[in-house]
PDB file of N, CA and C in Angstrom:
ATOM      1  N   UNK A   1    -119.160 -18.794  29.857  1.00  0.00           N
ATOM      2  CA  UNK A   1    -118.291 -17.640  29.735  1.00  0.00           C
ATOM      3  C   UNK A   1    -117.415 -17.522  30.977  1.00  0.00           C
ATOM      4  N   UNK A   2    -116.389 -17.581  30.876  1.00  0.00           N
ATOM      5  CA  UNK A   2    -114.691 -17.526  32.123  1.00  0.00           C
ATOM      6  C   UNK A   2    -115.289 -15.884  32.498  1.00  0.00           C
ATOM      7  N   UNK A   3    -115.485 -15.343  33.885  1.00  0.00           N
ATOM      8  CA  UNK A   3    -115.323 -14.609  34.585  1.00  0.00           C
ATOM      9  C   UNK A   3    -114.119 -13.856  34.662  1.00  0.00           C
ATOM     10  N   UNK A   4    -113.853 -12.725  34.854  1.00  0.00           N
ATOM     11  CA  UNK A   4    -112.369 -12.406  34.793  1.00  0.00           C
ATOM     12  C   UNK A   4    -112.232 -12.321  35.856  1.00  0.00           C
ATOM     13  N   UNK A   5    -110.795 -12.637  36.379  1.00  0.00           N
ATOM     14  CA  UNK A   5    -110.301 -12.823  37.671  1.00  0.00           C
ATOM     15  C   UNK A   5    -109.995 -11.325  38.341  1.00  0.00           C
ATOM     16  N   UNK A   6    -110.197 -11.645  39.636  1.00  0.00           N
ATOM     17  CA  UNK A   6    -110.149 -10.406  40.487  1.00  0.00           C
ATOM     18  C   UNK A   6    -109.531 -10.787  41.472  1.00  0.00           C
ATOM     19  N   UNK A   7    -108.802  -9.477  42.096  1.00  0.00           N
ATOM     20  CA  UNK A   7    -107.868  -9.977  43.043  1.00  0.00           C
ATOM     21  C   UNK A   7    -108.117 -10.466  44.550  1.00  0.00           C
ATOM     22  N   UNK A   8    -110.048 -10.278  44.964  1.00  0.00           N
ATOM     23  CA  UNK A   8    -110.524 -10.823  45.816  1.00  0.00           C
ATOM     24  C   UNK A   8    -110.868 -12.390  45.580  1.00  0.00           C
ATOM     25  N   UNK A   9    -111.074 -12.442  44.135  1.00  0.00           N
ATOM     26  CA  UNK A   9    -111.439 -13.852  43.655  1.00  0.00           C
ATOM     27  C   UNK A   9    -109.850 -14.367  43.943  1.00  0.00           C
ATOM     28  N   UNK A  10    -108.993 -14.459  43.637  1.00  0.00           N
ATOM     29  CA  UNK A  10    -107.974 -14.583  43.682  1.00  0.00           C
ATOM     30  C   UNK A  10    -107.409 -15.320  44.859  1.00  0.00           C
ATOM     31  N   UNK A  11    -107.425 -14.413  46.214  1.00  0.00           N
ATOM     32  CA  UNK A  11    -107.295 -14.463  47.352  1.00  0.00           C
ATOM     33  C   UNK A  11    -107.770 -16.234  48.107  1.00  0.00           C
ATOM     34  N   UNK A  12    -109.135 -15.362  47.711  1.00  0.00           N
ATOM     35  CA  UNK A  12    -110.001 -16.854  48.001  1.00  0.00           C
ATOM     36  C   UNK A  12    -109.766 -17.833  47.757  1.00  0.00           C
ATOM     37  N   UNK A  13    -109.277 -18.203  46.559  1.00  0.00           N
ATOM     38  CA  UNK A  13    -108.929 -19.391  46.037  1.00  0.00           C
ATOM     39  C   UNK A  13    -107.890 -19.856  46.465  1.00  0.00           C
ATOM     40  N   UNK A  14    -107.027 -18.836  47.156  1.00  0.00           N
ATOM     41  CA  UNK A  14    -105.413 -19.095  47.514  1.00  0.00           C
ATOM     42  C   UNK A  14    -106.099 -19.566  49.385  1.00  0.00           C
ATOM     43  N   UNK A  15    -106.993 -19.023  49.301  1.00  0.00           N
ATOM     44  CA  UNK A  15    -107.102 -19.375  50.874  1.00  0.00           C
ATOM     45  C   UNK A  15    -107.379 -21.059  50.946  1.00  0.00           C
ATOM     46  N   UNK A  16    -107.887 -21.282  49.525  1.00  0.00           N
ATOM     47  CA  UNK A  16    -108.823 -22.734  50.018  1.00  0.00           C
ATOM     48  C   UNK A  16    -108.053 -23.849  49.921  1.00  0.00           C
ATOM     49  N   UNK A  17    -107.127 -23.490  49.005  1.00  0.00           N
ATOM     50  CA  UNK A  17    -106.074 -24.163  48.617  1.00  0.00           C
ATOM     51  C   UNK A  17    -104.951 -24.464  49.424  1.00  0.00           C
ATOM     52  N   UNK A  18    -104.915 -23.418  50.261  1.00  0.00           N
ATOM     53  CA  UNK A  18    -104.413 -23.269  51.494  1.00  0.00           C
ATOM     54  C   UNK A  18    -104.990 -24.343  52.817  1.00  0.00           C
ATOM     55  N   UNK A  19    -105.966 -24.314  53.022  1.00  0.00           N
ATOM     56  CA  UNK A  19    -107.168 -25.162  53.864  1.00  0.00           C
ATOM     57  C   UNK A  19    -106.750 -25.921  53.817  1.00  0.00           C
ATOM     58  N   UNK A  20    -106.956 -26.645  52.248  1.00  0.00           N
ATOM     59  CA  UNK A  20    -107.398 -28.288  51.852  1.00  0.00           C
ATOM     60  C   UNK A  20    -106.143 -28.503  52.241  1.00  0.00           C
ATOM     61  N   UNK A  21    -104.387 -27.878  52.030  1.00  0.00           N
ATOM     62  CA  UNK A  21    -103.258 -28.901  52.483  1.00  0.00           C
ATOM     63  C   UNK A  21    -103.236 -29.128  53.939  1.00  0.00           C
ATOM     64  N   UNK A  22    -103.427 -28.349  54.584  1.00  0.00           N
ATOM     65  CA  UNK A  22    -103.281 -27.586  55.759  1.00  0.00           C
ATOM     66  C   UNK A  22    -104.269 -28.873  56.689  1.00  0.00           C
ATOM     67  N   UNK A  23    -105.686 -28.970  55.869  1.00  0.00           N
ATOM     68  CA  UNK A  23    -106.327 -29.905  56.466  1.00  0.00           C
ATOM     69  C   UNK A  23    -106.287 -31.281  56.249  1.00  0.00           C
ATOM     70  N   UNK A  24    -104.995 -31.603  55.259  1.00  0.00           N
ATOM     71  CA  UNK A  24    -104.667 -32.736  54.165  1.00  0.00           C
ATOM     72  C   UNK A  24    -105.865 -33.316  53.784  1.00  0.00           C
ATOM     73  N   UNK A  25    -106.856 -32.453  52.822  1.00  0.00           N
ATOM     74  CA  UNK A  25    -108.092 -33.008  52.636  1.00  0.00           C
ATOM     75  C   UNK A  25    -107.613 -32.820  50.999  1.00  0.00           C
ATOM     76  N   UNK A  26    -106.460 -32.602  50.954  1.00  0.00           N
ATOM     77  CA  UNK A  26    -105.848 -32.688  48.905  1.00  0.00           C
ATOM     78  C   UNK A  26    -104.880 -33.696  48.899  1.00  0.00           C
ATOM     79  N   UNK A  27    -105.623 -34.615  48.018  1.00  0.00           N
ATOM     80  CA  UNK A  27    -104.938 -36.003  47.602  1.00  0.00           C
ATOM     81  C   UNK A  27    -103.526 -35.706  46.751  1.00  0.00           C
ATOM     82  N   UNK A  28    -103.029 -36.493  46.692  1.00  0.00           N
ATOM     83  CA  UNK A  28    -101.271 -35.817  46.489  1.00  0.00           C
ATOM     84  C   UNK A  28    -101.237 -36.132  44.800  1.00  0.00           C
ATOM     85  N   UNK A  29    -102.303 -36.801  43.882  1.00  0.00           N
ATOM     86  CA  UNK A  29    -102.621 -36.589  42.555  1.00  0.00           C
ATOM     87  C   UNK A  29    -102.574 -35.131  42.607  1.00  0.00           C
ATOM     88  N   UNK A  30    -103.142 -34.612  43.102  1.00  0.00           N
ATOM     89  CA  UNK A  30    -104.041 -33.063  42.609  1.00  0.00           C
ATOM     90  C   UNK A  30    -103.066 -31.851  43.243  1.00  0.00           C
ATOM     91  N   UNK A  31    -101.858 -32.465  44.324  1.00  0.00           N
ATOM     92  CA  UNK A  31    -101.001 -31.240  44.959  1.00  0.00           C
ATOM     93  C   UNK A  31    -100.766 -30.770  44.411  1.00  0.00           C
ATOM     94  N   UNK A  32     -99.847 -30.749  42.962  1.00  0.00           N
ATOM     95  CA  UNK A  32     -99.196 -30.552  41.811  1.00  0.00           C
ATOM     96  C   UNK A  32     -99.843 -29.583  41.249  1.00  0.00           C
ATOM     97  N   UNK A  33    -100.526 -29.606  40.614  1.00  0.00           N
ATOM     98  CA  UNK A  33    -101.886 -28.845  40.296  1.00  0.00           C
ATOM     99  C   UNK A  33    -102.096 -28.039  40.707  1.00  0.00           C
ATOM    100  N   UNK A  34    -102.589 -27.763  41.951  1.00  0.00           N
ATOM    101  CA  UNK A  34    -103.080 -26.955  42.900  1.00  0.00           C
ATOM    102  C   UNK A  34    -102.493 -26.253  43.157  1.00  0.00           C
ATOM    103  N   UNK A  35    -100.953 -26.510  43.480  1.00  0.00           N
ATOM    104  CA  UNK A  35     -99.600 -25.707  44.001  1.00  0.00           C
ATOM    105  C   UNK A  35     -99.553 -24.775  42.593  1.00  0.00           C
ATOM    106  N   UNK A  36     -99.098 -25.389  41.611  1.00  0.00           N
ATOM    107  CA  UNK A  36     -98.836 -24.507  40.495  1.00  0.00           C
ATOM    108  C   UNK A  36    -100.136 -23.360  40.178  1.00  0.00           C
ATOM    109  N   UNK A  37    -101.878 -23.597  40.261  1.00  0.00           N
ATOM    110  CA  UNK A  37    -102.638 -23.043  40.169  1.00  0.00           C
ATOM    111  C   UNK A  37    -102.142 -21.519  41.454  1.00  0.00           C
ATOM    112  N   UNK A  38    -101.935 -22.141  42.761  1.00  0.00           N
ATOM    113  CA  UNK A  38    -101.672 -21.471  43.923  1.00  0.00           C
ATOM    114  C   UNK A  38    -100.708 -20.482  43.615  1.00  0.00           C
ATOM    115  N   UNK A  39     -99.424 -20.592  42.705  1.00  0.00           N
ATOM    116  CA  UNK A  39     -98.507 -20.024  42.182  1.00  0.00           C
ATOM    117  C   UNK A  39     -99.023 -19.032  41.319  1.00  0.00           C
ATOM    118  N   UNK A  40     -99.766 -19.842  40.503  1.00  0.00           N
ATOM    119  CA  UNK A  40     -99.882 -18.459  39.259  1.00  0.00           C
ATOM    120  C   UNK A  40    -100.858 -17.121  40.115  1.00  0.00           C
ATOM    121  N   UNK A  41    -101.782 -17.607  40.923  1.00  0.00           N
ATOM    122  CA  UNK A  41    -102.827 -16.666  41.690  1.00  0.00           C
ATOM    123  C   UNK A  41    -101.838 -15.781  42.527  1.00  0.00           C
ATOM    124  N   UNK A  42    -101.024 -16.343  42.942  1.00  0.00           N
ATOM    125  CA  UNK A  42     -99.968 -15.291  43.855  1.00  0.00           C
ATOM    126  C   UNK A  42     -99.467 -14.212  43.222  1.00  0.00           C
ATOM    127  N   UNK A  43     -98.655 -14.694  41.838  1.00  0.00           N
ATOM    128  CA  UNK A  43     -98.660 -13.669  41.092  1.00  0.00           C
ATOM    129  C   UNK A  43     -99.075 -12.911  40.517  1.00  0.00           C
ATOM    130  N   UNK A  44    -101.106 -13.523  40.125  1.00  0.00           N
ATOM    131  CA  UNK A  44    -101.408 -12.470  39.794  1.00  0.00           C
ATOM    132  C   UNK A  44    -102.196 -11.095  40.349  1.00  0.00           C
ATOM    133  N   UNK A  45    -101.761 -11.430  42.023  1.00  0.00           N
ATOM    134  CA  UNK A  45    -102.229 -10.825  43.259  1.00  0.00           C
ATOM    135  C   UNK A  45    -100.831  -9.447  43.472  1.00  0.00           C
ATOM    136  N   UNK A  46     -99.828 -10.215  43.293  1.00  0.00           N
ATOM    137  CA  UNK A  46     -98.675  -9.275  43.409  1.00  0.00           C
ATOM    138  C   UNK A  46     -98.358  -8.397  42.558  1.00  0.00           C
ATOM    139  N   UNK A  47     -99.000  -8.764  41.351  1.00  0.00           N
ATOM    140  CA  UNK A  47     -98.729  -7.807  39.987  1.00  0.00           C
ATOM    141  C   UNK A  47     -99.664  -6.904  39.847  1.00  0.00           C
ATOM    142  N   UNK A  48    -101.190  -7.195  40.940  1.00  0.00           N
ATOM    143  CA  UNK A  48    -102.271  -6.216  40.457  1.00  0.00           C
ATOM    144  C   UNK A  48    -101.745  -5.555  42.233  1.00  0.00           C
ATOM    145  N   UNK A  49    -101.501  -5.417  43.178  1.00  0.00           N
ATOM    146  CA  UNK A  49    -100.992  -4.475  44.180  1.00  0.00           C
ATOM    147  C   UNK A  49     -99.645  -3.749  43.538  1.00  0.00           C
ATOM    148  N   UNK A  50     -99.173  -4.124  42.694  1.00  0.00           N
ATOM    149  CA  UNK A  50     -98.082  -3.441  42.016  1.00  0.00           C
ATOM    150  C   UNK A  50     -98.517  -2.498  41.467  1.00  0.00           C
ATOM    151  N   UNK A  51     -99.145  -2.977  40.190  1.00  0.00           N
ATOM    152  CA  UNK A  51    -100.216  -1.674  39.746  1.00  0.00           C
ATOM    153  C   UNK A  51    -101.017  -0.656  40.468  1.00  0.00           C
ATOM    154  N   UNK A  52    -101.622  -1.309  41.587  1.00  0.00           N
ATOM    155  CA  UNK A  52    -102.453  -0.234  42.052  1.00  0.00           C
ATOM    156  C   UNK A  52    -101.666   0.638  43.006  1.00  0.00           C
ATOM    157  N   UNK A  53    -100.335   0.091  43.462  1.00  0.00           N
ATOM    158  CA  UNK A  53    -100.118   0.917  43.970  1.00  0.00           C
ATOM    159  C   UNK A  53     -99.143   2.054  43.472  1.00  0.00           C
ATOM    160  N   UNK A  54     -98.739   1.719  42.155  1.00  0.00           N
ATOM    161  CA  UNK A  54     -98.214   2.839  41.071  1.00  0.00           C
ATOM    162  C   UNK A  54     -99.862   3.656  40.756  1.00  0.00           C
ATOM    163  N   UNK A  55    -100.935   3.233  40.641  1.00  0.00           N
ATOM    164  CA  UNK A  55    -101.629   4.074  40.667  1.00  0.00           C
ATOM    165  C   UNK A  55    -101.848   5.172  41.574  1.00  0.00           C
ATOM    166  N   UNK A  56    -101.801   4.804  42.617  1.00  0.00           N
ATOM    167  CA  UNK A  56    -101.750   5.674  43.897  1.00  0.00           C
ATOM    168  C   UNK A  56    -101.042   6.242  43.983  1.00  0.00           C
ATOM    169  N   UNK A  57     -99.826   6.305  43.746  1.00  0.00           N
ATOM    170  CA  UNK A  57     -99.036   7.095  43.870  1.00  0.00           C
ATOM    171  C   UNK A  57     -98.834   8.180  42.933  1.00  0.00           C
ATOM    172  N   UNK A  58     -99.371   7.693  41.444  1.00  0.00           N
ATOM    173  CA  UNK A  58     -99.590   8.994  40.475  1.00  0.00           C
ATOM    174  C   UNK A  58    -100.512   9.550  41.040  1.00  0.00           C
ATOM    175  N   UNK A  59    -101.782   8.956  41.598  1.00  0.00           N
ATOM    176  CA  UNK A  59    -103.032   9.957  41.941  1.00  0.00           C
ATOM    177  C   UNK A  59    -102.206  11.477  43.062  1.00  0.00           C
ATOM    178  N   UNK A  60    -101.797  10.709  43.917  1.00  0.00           N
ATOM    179  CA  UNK A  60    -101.155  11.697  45.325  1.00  0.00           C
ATOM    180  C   UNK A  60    -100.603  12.349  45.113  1.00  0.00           C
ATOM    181  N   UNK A  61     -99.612  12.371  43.610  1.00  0.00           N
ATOM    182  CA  UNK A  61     -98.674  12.668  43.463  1.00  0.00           C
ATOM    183  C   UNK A  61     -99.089  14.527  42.465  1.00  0.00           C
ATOM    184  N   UNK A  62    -100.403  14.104  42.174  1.00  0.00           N
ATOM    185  CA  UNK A  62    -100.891  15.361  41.356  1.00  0.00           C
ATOM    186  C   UNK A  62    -100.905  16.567  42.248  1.00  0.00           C
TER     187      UNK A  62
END
């Protein structure tokens, strides 16, 4: 069963992904991949601080 993604799970993954180029321990088969995986996690980091922070602002706003 797929876990649903969270935006700490998220993070993490962007960190490691981050590492492995950083430490060129990612073979240049798998950059591709990884980058685009790295991509979609960004966005779906930016779209859930989007939300929450339209949440917040309805909360404050009461």
């Amino acid at each position: 069963m797929e876990e649903k993604m969270t935006y700490e799970r998220a993070m993490k993954r962007i960190e490691e992904i981050v590492k492995q180029i950083e430490n060129g321990e990612m073979d240049i088969d798998s950059l591709t991949a990884n980058l685009k995986e790295a991509k979609e996690l960004v966005t779906f980091c930016k779209d859930k601080l989007t939300k929450v922070e339209t949440e917040v602002k309805k909360c404050l706003d009461l």
